[in-house]
N, C-alpha and C. Protein backbone atom coordinates (compact mmCIF):
# COMPACT_ATOMS: atom_id res chain seq x y z
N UNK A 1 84.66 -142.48 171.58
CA UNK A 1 85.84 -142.31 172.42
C UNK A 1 86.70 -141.16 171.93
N UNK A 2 86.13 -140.16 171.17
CA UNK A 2 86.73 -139.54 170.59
C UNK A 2 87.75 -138.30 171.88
N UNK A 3 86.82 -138.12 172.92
CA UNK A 3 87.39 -137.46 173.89
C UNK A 3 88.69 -137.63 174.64
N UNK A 4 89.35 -138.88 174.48
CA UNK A 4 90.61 -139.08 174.94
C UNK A 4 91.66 -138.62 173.90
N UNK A 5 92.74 -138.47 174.81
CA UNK A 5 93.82 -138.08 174.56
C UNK A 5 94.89 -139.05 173.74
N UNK A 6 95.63 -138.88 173.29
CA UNK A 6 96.33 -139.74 172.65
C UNK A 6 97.37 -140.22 173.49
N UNK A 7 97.56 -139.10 175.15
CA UNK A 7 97.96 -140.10 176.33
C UNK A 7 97.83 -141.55 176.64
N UNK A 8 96.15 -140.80 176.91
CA UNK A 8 95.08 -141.46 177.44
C UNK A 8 95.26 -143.26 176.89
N UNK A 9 94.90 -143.12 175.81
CA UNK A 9 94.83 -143.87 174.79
C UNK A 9 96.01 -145.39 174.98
N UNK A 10 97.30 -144.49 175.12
CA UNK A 10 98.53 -145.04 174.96
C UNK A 10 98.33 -146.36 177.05
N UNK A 11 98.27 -145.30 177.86
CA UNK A 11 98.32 -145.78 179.05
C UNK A 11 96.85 -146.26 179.08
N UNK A 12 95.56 -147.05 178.80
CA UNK A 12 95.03 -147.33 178.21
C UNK A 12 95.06 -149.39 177.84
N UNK A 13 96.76 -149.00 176.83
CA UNK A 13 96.91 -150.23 176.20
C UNK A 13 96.10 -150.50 174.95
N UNK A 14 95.67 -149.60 174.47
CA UNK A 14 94.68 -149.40 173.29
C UNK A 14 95.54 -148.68 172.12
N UNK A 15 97.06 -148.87 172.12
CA UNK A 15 97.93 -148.31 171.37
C UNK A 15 98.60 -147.18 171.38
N UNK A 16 99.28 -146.72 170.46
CA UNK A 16 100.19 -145.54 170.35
C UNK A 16 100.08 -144.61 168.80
N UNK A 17 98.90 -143.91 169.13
CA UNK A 17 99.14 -142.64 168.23
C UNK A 17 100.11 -141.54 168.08
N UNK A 18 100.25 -141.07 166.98
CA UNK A 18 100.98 -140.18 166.81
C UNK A 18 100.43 -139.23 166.08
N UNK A 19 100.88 -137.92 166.59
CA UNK A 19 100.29 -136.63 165.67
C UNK A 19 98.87 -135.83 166.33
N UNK A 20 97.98 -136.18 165.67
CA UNK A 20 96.71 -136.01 166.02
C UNK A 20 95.77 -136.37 166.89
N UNK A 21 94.92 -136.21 167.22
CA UNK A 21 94.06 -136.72 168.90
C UNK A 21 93.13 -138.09 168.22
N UNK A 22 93.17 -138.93 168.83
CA UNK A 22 91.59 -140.03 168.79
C UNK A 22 92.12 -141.40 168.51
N UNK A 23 91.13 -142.20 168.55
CA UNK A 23 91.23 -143.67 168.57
C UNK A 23 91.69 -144.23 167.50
N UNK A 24 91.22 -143.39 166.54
CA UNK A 24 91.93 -144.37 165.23
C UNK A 24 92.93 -144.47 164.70
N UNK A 25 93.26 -142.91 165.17
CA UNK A 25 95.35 -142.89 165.12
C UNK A 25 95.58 -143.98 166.03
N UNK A 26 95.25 -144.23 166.76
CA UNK A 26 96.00 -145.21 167.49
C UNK A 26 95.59 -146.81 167.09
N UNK A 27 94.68 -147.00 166.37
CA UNK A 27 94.14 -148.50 165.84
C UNK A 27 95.83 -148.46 164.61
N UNK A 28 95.76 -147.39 164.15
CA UNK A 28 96.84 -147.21 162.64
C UNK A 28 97.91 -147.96 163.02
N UNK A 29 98.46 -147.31 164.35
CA UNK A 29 99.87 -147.58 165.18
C UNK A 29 100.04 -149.21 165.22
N UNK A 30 99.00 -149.73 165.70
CA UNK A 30 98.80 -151.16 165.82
C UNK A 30 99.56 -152.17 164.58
N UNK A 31 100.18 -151.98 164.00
CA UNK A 31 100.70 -152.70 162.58
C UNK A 31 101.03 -153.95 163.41
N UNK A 32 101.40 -154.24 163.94
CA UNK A 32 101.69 -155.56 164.55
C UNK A 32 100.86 -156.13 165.29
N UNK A 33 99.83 -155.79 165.58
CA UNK A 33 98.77 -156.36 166.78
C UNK A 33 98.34 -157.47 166.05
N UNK A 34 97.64 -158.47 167.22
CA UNK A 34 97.18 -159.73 166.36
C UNK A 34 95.83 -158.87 166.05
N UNK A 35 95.00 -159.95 165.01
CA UNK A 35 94.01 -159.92 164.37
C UNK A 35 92.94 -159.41 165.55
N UNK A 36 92.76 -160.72 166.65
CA UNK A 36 91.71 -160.36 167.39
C UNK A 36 91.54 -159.17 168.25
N UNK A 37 93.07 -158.61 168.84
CA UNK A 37 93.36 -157.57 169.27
C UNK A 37 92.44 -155.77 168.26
N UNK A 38 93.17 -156.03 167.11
CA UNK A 38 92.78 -155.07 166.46
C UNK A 38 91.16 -155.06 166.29
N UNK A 39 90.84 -156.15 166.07
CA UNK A 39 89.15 -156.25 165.99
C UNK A 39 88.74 -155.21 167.42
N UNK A 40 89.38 -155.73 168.37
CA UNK A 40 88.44 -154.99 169.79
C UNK A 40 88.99 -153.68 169.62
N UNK A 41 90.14 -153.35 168.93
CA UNK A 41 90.24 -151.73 169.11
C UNK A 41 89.51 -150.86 168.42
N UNK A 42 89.27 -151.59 167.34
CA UNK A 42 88.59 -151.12 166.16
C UNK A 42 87.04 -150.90 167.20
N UNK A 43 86.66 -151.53 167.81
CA UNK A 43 84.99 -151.26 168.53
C UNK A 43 84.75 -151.15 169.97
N UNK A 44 86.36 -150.15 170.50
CA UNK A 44 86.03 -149.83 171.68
C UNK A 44 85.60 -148.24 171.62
N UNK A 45 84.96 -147.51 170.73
CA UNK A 45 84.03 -146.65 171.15
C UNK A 45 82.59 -147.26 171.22
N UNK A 46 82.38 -148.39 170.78
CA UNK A 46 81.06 -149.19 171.20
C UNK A 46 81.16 -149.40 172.77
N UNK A 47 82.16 -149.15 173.68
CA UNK A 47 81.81 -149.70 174.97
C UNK A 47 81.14 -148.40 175.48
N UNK A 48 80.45 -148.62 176.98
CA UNK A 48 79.79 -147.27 177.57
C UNK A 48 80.69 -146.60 178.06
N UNK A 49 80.66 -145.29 178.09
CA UNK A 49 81.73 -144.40 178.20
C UNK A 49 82.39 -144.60 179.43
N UNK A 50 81.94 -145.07 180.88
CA UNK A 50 82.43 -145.50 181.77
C UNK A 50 83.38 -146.22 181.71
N UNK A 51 83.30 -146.95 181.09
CA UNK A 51 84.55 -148.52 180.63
C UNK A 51 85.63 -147.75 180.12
N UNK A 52 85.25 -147.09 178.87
CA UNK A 52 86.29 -146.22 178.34
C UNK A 52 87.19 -145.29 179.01
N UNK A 53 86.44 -145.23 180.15
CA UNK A 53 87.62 -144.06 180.69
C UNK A 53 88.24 -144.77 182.27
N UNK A 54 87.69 -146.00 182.44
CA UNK A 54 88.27 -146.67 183.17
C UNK A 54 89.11 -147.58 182.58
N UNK A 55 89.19 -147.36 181.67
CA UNK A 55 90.76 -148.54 180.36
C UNK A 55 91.56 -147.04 180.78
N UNK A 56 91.11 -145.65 180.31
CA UNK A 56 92.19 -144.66 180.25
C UNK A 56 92.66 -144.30 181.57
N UNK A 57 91.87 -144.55 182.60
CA UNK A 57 92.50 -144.38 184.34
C UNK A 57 93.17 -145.42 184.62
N UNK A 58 93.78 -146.68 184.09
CA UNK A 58 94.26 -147.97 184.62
C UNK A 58 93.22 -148.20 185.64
N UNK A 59 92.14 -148.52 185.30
CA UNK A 59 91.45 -149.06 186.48
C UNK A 59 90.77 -150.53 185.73
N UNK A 60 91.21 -150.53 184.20
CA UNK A 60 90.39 -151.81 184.04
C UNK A 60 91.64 -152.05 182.81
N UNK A 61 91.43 -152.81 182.45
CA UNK A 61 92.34 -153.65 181.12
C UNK A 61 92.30 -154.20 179.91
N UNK A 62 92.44 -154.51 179.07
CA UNK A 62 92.15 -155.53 177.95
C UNK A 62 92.32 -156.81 178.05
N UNK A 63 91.46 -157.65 177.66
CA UNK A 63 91.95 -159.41 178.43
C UNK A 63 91.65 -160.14 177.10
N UNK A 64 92.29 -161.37 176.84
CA UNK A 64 91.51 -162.56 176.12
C UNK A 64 90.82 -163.18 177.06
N UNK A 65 89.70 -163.57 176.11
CA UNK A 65 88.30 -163.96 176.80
C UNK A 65 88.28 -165.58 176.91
N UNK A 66 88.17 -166.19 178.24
CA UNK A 66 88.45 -167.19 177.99
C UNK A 66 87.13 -168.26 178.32
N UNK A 67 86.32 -167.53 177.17
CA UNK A 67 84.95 -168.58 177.59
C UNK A 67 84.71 -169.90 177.36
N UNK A 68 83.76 -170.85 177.60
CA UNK A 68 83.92 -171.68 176.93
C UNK A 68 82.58 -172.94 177.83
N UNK A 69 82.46 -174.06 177.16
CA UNK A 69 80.82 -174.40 177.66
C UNK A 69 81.05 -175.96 176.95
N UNK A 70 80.48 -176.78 177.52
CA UNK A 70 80.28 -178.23 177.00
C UNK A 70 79.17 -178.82 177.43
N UNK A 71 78.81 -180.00 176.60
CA UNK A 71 77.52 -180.73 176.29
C UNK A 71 77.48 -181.68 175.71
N UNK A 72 76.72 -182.92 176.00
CA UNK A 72 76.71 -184.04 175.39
C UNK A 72 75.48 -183.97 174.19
N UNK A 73 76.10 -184.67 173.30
CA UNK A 73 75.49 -184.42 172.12
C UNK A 73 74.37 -185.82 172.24
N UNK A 74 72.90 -185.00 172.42
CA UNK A 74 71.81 -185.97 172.69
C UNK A 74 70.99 -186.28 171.18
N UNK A 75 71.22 -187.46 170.67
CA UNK A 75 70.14 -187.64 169.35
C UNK A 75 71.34 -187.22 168.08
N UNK A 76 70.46 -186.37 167.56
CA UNK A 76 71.05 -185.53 166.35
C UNK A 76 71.23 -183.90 166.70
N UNK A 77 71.37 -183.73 167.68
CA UNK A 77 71.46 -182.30 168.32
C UNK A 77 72.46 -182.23 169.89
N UNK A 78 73.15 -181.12 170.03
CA UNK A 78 73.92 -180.73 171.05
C UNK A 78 73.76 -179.35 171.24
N UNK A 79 73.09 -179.02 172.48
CA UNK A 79 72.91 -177.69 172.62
C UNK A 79 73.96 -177.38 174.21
N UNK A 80 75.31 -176.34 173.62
CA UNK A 80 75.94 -176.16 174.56
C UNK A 80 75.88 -175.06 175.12
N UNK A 81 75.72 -173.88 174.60
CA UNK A 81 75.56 -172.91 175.84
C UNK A 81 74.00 -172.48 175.57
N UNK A 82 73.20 -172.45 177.11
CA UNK A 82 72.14 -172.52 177.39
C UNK A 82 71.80 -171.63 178.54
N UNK A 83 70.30 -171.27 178.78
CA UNK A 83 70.33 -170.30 179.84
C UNK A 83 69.89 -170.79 180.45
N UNK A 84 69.59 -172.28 180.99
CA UNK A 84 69.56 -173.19 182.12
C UNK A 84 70.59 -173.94 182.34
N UNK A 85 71.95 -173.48 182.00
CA UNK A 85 72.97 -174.12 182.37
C UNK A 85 73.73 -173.56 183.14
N UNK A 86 73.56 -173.44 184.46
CA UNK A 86 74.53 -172.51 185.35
C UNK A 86 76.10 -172.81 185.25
N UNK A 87 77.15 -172.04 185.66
CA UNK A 87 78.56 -172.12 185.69
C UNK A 87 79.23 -173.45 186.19
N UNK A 88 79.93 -173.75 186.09
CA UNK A 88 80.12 -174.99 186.96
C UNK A 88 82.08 -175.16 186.44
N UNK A 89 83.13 -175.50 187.15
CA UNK A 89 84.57 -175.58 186.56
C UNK A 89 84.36 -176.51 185.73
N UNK A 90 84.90 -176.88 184.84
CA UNK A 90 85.70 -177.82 183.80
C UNK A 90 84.23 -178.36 182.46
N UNK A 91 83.09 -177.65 183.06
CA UNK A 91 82.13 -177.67 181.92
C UNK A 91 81.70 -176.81 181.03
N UNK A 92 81.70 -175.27 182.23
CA UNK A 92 81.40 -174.14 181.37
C UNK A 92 81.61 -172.55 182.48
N UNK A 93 81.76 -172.00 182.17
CA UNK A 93 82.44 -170.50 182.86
C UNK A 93 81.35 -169.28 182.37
N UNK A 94 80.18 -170.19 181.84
CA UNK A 94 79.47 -168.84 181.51
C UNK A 94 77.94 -169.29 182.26
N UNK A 95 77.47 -168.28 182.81
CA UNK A 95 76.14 -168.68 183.78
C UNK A 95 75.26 -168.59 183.31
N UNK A 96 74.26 -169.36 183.07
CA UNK A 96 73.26 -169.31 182.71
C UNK A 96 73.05 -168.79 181.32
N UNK A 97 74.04 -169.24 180.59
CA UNK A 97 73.91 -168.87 179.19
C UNK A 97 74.15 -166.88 179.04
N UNK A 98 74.68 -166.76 180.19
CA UNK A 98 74.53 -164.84 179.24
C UNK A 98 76.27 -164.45 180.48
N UNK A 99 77.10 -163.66 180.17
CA UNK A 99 77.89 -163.12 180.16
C UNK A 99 77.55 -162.01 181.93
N UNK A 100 78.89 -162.12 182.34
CA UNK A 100 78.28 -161.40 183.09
C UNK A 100 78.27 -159.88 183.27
N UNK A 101 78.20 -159.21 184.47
CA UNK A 101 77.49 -157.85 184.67
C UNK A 101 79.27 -157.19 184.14
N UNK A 102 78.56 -155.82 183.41
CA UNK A 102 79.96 -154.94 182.55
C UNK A 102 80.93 -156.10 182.07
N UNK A 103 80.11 -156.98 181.78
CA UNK A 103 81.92 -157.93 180.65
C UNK A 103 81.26 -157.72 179.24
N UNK A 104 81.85 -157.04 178.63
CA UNK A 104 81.62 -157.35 176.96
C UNK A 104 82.99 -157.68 176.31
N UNK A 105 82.04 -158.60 175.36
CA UNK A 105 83.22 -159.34 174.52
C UNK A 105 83.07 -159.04 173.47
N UNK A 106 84.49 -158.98 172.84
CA UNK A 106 84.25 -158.91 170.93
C UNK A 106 84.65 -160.28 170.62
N UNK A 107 83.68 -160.86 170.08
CA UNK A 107 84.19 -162.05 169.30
C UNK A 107 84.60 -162.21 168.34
N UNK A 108 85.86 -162.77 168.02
CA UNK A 108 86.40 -162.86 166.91
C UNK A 108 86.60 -164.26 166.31
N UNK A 109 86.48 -165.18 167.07
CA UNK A 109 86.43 -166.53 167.02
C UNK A 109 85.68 -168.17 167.70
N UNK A 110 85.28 -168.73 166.83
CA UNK A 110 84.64 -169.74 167.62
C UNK A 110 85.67 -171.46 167.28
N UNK A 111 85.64 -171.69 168.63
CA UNK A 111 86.50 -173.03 168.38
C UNK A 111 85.90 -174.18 169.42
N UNK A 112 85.68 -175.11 168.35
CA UNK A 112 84.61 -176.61 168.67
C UNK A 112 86.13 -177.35 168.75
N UNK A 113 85.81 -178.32 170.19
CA UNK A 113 86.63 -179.67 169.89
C UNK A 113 85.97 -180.60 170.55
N UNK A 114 85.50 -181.81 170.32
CA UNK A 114 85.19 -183.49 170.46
C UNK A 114 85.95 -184.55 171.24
N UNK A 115 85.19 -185.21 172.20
CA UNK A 115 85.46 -186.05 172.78
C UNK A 115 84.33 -187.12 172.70
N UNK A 116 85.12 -188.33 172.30
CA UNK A 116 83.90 -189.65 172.24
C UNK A 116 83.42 -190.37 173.46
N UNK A 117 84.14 -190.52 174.50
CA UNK A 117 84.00 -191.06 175.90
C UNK A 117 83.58 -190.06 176.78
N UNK A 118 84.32 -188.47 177.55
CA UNK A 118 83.17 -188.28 178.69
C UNK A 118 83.24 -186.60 178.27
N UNK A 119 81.99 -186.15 179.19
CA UNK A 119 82.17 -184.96 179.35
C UNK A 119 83.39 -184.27 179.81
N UNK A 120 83.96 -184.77 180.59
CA UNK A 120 85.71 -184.32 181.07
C UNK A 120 86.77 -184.98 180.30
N UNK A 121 86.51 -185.24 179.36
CA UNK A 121 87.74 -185.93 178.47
C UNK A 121 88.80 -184.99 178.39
N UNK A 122 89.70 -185.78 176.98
CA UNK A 122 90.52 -184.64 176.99
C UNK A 122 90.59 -183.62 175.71
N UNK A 123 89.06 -184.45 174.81
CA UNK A 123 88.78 -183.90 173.78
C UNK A 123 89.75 -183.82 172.59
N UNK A 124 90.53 -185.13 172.16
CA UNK A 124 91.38 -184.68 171.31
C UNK A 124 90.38 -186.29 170.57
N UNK A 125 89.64 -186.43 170.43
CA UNK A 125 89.22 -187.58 169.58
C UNK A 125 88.92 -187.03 168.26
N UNK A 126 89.33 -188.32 167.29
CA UNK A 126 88.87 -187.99 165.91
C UNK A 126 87.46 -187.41 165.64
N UNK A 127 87.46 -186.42 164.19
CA UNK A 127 85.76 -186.13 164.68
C UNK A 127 85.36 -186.73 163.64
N UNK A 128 84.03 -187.69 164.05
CA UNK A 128 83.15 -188.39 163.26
C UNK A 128 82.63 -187.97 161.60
N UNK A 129 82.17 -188.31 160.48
CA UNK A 129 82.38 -187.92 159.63
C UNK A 129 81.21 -187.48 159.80
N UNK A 130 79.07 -188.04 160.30
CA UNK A 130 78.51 -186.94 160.44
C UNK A 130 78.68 -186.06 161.35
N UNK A 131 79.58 -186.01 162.26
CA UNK A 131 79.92 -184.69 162.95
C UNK A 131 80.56 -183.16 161.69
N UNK A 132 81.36 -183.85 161.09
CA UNK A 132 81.59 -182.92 160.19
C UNK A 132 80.76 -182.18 159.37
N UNK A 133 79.55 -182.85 158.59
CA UNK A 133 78.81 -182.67 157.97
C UNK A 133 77.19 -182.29 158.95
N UNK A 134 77.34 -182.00 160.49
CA UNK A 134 76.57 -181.23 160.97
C UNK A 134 76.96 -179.55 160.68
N UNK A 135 75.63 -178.94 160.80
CA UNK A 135 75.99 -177.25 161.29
C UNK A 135 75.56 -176.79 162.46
N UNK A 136 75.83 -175.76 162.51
CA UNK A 136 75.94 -175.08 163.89
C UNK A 136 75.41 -173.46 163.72
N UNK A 137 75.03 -173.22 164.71
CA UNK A 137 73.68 -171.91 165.01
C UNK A 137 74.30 -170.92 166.19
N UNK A 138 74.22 -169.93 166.10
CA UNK A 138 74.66 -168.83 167.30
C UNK A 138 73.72 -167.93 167.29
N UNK A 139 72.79 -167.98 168.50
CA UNK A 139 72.08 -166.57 168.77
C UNK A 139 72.17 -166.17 170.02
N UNK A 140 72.05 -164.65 169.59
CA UNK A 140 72.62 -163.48 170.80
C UNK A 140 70.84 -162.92 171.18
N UNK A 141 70.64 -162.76 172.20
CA UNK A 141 69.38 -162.37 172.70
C UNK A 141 67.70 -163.05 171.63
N UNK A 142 68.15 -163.97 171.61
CA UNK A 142 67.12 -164.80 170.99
C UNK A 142 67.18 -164.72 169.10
N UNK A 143 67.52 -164.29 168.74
CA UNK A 143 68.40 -163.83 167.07
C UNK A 143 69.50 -164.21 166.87
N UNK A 144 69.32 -165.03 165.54
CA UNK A 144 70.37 -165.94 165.55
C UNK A 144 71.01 -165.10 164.09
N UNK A 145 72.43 -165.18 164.58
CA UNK A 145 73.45 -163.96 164.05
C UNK A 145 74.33 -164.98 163.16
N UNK A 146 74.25 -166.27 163.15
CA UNK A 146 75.10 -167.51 162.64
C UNK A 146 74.05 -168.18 162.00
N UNK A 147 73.80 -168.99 161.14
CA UNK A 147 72.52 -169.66 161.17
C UNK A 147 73.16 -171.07 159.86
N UNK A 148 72.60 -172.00 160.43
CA UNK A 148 73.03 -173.06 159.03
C UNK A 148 74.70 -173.11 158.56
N UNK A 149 75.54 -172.93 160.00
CA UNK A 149 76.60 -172.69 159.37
C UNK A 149 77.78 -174.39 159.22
N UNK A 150 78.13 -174.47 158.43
CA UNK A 150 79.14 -175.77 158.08
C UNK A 150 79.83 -176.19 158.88
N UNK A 151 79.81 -177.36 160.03
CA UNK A 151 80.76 -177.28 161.19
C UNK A 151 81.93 -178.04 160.32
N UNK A 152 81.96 -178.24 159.16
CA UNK A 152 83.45 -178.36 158.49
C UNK A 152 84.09 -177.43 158.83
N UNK A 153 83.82 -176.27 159.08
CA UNK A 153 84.66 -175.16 158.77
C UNK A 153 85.59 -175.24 159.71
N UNK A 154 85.26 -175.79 161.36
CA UNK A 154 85.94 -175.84 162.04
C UNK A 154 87.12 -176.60 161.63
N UNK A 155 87.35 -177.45 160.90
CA UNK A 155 88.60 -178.43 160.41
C UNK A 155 89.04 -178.49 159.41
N UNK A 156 88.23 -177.27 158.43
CA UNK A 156 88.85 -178.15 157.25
C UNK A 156 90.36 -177.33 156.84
N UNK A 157 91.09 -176.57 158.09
CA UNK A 157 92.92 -176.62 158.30
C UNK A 157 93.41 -177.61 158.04
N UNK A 158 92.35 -178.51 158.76
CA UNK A 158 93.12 -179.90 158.59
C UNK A 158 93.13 -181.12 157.39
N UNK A 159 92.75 -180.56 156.17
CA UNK A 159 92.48 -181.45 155.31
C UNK A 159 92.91 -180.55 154.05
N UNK A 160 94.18 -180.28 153.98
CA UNK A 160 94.50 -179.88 153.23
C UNK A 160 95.08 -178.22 152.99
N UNK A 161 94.59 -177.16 153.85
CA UNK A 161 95.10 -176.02 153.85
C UNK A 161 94.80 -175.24 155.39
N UNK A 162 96.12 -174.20 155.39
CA UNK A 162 95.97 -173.62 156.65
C UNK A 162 96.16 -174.16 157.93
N UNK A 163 96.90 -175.65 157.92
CA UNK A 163 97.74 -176.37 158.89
C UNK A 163 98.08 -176.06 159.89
N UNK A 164 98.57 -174.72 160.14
CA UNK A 164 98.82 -174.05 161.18
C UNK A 164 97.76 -173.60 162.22
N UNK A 165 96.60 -173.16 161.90
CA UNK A 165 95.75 -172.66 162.87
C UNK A 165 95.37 -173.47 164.02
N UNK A 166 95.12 -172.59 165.22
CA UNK A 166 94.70 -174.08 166.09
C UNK A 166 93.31 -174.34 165.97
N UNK A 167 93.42 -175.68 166.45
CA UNK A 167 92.55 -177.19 165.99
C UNK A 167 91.30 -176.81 166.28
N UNK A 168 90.11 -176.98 165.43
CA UNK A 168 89.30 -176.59 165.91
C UNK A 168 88.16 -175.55 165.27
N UNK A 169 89.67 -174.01 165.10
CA UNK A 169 89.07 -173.14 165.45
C UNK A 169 88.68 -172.13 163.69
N UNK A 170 87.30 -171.50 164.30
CA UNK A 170 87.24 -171.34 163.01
C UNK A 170 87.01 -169.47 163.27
N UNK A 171 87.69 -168.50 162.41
CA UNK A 171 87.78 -166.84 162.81
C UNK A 171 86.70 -166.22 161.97
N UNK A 172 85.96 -165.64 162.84
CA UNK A 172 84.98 -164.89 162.12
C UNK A 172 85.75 -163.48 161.02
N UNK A 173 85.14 -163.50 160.26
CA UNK A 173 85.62 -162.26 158.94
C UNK A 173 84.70 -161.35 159.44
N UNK A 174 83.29 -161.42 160.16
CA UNK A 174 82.35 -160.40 160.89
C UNK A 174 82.27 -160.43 162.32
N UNK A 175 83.17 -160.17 163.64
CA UNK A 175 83.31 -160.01 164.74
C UNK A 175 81.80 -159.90 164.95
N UNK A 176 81.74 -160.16 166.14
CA UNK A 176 80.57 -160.02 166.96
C UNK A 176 80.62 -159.31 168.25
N UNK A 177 80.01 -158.46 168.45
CA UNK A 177 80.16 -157.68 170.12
C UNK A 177 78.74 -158.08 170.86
N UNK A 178 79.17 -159.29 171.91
CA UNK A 178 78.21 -159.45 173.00
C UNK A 178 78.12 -158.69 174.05
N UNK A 179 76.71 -158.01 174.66
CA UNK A 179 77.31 -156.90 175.28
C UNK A 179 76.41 -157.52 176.52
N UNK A 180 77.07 -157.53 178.18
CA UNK A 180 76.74 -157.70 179.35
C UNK A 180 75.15 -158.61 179.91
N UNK A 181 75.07 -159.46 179.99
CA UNK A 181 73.47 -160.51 180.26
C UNK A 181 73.14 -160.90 179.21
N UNK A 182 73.85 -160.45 177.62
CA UNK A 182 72.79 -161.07 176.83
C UNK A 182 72.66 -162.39 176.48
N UNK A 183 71.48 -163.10 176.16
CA UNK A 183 71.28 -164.48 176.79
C UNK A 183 72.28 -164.76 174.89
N UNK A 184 72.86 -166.07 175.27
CA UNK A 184 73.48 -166.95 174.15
C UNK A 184 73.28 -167.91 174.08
N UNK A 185 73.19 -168.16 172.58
CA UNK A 185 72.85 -169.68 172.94
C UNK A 185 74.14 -170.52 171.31
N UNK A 186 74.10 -171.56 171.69
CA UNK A 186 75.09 -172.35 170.82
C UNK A 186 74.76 -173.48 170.37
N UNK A 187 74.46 -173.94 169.41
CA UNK A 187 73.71 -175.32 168.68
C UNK A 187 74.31 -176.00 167.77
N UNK A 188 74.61 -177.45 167.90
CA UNK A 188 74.57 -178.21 166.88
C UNK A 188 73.69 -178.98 166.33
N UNK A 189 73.62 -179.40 164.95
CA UNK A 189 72.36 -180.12 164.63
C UNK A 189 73.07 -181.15 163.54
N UNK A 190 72.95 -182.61 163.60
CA UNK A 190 73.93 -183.38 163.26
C UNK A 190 72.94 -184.16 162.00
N UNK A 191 73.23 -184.76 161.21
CA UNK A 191 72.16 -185.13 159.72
C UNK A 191 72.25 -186.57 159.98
N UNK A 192 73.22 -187.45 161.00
CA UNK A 192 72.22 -188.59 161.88
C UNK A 192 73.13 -188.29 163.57
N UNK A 193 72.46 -189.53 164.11
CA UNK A 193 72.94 -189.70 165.65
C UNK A 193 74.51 -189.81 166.04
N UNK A 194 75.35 -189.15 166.52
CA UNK A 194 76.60 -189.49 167.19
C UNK A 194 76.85 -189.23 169.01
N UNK A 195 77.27 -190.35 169.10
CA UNK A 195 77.60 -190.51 170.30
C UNK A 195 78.62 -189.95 170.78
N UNK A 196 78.75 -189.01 172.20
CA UNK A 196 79.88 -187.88 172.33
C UNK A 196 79.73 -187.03 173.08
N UNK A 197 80.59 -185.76 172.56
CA UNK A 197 80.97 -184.55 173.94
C UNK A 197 81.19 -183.51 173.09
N UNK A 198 81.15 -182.29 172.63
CA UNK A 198 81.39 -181.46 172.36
C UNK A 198 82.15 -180.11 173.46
N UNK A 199 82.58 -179.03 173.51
CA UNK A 199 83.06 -178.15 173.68
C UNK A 199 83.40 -177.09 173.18
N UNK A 200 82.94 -175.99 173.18
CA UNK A 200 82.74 -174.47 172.45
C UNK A 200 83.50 -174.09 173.17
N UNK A 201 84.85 -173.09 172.25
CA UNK A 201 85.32 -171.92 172.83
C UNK A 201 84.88 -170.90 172.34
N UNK A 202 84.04 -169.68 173.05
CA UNK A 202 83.79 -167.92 172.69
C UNK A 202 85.49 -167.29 172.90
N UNK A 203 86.21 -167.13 171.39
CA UNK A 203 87.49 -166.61 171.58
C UNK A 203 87.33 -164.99 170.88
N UNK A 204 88.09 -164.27 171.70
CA UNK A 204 87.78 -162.81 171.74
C UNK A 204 88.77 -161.78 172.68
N UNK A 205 88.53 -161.04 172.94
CA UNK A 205 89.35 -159.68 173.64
C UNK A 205 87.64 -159.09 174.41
N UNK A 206 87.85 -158.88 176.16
CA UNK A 206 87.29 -158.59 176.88
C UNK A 206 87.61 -157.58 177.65
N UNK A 207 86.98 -156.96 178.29
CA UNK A 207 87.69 -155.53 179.49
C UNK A 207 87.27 -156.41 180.68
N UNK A 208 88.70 -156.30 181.87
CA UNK A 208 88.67 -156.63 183.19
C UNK A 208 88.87 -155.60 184.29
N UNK A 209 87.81 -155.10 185.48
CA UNK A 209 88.25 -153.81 185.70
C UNK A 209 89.59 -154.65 187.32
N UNK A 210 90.27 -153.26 187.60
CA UNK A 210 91.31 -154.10 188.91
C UNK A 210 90.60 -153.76 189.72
């Protein structure tokens, strides 16, 4: 993205440089941006140059991404986002397991929450203790980029440090950029049987064009 202007840039919404021309003067400017924000500025010369210069024409925007997918946890396993799971309201907003046409997301965060009674709950139930002591798997076009990971992590704010964060959610230290169809998939794998509901949020910064 080196070709824009430090106009450009500004009307954009991708910040406010000063001095010199390009993107990263303007990531600098950002001292106050949240975390996930700065993550996507930091890797919007990864988008195709089209996008880029439709953020700098006001023809498209910066958005939080508001994905998200649920599943009943069958056995010792819950597999929630899938590419036989078409869109549907209040279960999941992503089709068929892959993102749709020109949406890329930077992910910066993943946030699990539990319900013991239905798929439409309201998901604020205690989480089971082998729920805690399951992990959880993320792969992007069949490669799994997460693998064997501690679904403690999602809670353990709540047991002692970091109180504040919301519930749930756990922030990647290595962002992830999903880029347009690619198939996803989301797994839990539990060390015995619980009965239940799960719910994945994909939390991130997305481009929306007007």
């Amino acid at each position: 993205m080196e070709e824009l202007t430090n106009e450009e840039i500004i009307l954009a919404g991708l910040g406010a440089a000063k001095g010199s021309v390009g993107l990263k003067n303007a990531v600098k400017q950002e001292i106050g941006a949240s975390r996930f924000r700065k993550q996507f500025l930091e890797r919007v010369h990864m988008l195709p140059k089209n996008i880029q210069r439709a953020l700098a024409n006001h023809k498209a925007q910066i958005s939080d991404a508001p994905y998200y997918a649920t599943a009943p946890i069958k056995g010792t396993r819950a597999e929630l986002i899938k590419l036989s799971v078409p869109e549907e309201i209040g279960i999941t907003n992503i089709d068929n397991g892959k993102l749709g046409k020109d949406r890329h997301l930077t992910l910066s965060g993943i946030r699990v929450i539990y319900d013991a009674a239905a798929i439409d709950g309201a998901f604020i139930s205690n989480i089971p203790v082998d729920l805690l002591n399951a992990e959880w798997e993320l792969e992007l076009n069949g490669r799994k980029v997460f693998e064997k990971m501690p679904f403690r992590k999602f809670f353990d704010g709540f047991y002692g440090y970091n109180t504040t964060k919301p519930f749930g959610l756990y922030v990647l230290n290595n962002p992830k950029v999903i880029y347009p169809q690619t198939p996803i998939e989301f797994n839990v794998n539990l060390p015995k049987q619980v009965a239940g509901f799960l719910k994945v949020f994909l939390e991130g910064t997305t481009v929306y064009g007007y």
